[in-house]
Structures are given as C-alpha cells and as structure tokens.
C-alpha atoms as a PDB file:
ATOM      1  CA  UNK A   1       4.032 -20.938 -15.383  1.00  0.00           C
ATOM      2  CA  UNK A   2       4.410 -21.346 -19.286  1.00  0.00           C
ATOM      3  CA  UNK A   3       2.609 -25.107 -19.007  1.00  0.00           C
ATOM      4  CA  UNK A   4      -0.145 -23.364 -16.978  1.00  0.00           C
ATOM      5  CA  UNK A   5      -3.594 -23.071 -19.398  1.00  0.00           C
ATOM      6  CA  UNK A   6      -5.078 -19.492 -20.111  1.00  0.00           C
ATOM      7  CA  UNK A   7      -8.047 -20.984 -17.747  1.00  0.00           C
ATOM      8  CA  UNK A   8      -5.705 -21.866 -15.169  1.00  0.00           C
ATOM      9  CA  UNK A   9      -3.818 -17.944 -15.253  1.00  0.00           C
ATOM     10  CA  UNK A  10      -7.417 -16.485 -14.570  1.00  0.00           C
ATOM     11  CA  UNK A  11      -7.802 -18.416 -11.839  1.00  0.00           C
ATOM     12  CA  UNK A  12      -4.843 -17.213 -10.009  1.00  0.00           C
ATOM     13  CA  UNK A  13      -5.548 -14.229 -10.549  1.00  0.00           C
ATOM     14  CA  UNK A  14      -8.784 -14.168  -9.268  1.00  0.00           C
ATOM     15  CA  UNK A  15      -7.652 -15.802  -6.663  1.00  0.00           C
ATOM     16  CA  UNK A  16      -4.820 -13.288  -6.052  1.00  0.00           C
ATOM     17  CA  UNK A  17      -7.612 -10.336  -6.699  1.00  0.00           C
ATOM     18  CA  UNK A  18      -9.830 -11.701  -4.472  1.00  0.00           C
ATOM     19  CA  UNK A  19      -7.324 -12.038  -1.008  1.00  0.00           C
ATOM     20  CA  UNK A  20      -7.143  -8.969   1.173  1.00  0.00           C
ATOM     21  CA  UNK A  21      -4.275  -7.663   1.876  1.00  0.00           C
ATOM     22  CA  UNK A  22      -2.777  -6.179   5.164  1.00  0.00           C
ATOM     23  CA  UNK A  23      -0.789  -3.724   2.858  1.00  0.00           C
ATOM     24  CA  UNK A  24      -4.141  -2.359   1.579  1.00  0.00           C
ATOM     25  CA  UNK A  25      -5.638  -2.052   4.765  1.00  0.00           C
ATOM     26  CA  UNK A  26      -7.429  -5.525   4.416  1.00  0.00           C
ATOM     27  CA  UNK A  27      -9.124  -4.751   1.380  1.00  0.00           C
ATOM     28  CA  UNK A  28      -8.666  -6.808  -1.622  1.00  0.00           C
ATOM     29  CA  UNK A  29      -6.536  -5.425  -4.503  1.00  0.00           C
ATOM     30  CA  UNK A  30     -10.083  -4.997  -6.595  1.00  0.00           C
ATOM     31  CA  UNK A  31     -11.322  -2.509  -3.614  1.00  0.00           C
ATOM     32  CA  UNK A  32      -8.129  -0.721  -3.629  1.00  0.00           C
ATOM     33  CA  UNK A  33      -8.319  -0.245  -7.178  1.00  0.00           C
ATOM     34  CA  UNK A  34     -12.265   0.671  -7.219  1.00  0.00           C
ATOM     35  CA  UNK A  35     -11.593   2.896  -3.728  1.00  0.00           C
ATOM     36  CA  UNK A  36      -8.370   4.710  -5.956  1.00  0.00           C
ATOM     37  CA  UNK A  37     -10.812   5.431  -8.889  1.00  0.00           C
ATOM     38  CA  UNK A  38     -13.412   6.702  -6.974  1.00  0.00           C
ATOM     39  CA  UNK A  39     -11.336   9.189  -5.777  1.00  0.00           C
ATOM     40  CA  UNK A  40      -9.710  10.094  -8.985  1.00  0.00           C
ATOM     41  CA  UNK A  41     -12.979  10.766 -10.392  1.00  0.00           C
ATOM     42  CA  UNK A  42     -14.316  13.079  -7.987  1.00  0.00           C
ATOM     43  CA  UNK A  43     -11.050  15.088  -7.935  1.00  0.00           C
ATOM     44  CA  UNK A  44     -11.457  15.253 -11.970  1.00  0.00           C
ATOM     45  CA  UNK A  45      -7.928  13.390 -12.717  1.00  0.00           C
ATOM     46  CA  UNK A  46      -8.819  10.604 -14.212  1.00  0.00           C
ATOM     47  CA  UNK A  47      -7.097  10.185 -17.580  1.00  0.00           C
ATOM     48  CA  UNK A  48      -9.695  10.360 -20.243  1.00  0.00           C
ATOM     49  CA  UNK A  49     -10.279   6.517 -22.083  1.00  0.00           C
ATOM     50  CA  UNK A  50      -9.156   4.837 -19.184  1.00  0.00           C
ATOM     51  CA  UNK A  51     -11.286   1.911 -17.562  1.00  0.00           C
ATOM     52  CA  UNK A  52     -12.545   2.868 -14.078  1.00  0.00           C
ATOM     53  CA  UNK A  53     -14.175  -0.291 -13.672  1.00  0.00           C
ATOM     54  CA  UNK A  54     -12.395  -2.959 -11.526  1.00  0.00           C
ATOM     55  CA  UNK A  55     -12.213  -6.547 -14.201  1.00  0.00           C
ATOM     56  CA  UNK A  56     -11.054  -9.561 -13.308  1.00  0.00           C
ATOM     57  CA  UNK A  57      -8.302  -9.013 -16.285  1.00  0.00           C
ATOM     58  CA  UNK A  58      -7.176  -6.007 -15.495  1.00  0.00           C
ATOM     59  CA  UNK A  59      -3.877  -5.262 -15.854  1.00  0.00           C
ATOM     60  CA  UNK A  60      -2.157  -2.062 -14.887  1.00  0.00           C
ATOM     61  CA  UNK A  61       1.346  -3.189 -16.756  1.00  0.00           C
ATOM     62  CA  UNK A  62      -0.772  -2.886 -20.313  1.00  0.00           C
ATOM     63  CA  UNK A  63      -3.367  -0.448 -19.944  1.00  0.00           C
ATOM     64  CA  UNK A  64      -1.528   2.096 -17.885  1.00  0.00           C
ATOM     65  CA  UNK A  65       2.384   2.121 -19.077  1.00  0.00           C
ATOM     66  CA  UNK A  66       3.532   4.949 -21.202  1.00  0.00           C
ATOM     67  CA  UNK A  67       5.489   3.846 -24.638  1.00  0.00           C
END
C-alpha cells in the first residue's frame, strides 16, 4: 500500500468506515464508535481532550495509545 496516494488511503477508509459489520451488530464502525461515546459521556468517563466526534480520519492507534 506504500504506492497508494494519500487520496486513495481515505478512500479505503471510508469505504472500510462506511460497511456494517456483523461483529458490530450491523452497524458501521462510525456508529459503533458514535454509539460507544454516547455512552461514555453520559456515564461521565470520557477522558477529558478527547474527540467524541466520529471523523472520517480517525484513528484510535494515534489519538488513544498511551506513550
């Protein structure tokens, strides 16, 4: 995937975030991830700074990894 354009990454992974999965109940991986920080937020544990937003670049691997 190295000779793959920036252009061409965001599409797959739109295209990835946008495919419902049996694994998530048939919801896409951006409704997990909205459904997950919905309830976060109303039990209070979300960690403070961190986007609750779903994006079409969001990555878990560098926004939510401890260094």
């Amino acid at each position: 995937m190295d000779d793959l354009a920036q252009d061409e990454h965001d599409e797959i992974t739109r295209r990835i975030n946008d495919t419902p999965l049996k694994v998530l109940g048939w919801l896409t991986p951006s409704e997990a991830w909205d459904e997950q920080m919905e309830r976060l937020a109303a039990k209070g544990t979300l960690v403070p700074g961190h986007p609750v937003q779903s994006t079409p670049t969001h990555n878990p691997r560098q926004c939510c990894t401890s260094n």
